[in-house]
C-alpha atoms as a PDB file:
ATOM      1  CA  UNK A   1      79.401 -60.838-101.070  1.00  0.00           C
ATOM      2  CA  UNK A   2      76.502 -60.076-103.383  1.00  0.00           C
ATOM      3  CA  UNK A   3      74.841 -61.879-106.775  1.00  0.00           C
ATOM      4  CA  UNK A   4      75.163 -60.269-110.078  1.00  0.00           C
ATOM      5  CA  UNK A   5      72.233 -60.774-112.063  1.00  0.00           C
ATOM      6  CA  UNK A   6      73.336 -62.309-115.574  1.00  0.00           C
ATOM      7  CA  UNK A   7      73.156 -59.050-117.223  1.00  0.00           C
ATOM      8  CA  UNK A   8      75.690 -57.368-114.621  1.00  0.00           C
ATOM      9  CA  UNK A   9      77.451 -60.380-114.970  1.00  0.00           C
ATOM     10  CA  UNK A  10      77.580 -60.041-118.405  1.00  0.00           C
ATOM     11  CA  UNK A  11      78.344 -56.519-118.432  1.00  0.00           C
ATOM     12  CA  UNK A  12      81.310 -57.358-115.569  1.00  0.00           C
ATOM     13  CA  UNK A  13      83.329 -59.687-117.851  1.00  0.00           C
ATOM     14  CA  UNK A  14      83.055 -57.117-120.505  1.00  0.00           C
ATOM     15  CA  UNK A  15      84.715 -54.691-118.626  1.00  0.00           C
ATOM     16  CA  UNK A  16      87.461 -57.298-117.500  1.00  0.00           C
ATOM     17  CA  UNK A  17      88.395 -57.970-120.938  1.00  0.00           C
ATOM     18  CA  UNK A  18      88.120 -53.731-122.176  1.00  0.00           C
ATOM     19  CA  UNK A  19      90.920 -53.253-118.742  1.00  0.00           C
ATOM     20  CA  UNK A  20      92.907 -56.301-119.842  1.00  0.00           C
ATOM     21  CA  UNK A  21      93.417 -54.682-123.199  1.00  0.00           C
ATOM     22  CA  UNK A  22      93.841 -51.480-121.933  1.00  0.00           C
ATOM     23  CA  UNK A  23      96.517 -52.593-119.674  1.00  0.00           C
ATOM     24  CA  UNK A  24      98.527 -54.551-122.762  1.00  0.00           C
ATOM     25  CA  UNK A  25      98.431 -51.963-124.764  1.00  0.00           C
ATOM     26  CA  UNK A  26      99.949 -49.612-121.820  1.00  0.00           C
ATOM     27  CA  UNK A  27     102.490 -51.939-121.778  1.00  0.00           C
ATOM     28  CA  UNK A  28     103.733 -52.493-124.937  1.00  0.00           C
ATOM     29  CA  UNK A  29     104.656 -49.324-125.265  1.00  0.00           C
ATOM     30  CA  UNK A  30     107.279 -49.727-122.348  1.00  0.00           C
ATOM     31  CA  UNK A  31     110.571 -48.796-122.746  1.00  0.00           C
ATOM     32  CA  UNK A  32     112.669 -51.884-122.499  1.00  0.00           C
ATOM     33  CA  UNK A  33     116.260 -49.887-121.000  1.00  0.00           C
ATOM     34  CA  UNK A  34     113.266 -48.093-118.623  1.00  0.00           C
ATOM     35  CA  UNK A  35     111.315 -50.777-117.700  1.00  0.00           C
ATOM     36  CA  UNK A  36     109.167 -49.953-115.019  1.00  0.00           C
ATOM     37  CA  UNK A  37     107.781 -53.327-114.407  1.00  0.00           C
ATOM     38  CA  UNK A  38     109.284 -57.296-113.765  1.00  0.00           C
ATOM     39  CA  UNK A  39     110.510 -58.925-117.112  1.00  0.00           C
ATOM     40  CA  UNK A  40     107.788 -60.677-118.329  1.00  0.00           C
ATOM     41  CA  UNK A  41     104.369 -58.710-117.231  1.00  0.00           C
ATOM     42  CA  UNK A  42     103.344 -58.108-120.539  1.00  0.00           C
ATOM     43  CA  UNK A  43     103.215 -61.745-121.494  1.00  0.00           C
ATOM     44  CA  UNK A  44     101.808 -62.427-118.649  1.00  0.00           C
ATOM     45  CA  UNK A  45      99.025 -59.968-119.247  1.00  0.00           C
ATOM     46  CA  UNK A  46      98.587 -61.115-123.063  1.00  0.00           C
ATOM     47  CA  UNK A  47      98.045 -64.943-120.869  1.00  0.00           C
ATOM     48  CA  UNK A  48      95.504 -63.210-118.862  1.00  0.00           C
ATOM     49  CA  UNK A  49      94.135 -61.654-121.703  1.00  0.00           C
ATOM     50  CA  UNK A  50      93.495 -64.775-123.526  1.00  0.00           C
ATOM     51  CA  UNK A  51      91.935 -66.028-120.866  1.00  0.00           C
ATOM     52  CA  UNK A  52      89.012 -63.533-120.592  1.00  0.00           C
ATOM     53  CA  UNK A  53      88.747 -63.940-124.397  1.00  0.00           C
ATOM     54  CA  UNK A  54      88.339 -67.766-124.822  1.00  0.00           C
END
């Protein structure tokens, strides 16, 4: 385990919240008769997503 100073720390959450998005907007554009993940990941990931935001 290692400290981040508060820049890196900074700079960490911003990346969180850039993959978060990334990863809702890969799944919205699933195919819902092809759906290669469980029911209910992309709300989940919108919950997440929220999260990092607030």
């Amino acid at each position: 385990m290692f400290d981040l100073t508060p820049e890196e720390h900074t700079h960490l959450r911003e990346c969180r919240r850039l993959l978060a998005l990334t990863w809702l907007f890969i799944l919205s554009f699933e195919d819902p008769a092809h759906r290669r993940n469980p029911p209910g990941t992309a709300e989940r990931q919108a919950g997440r997503l929220r999260e990092l935001l607030g």
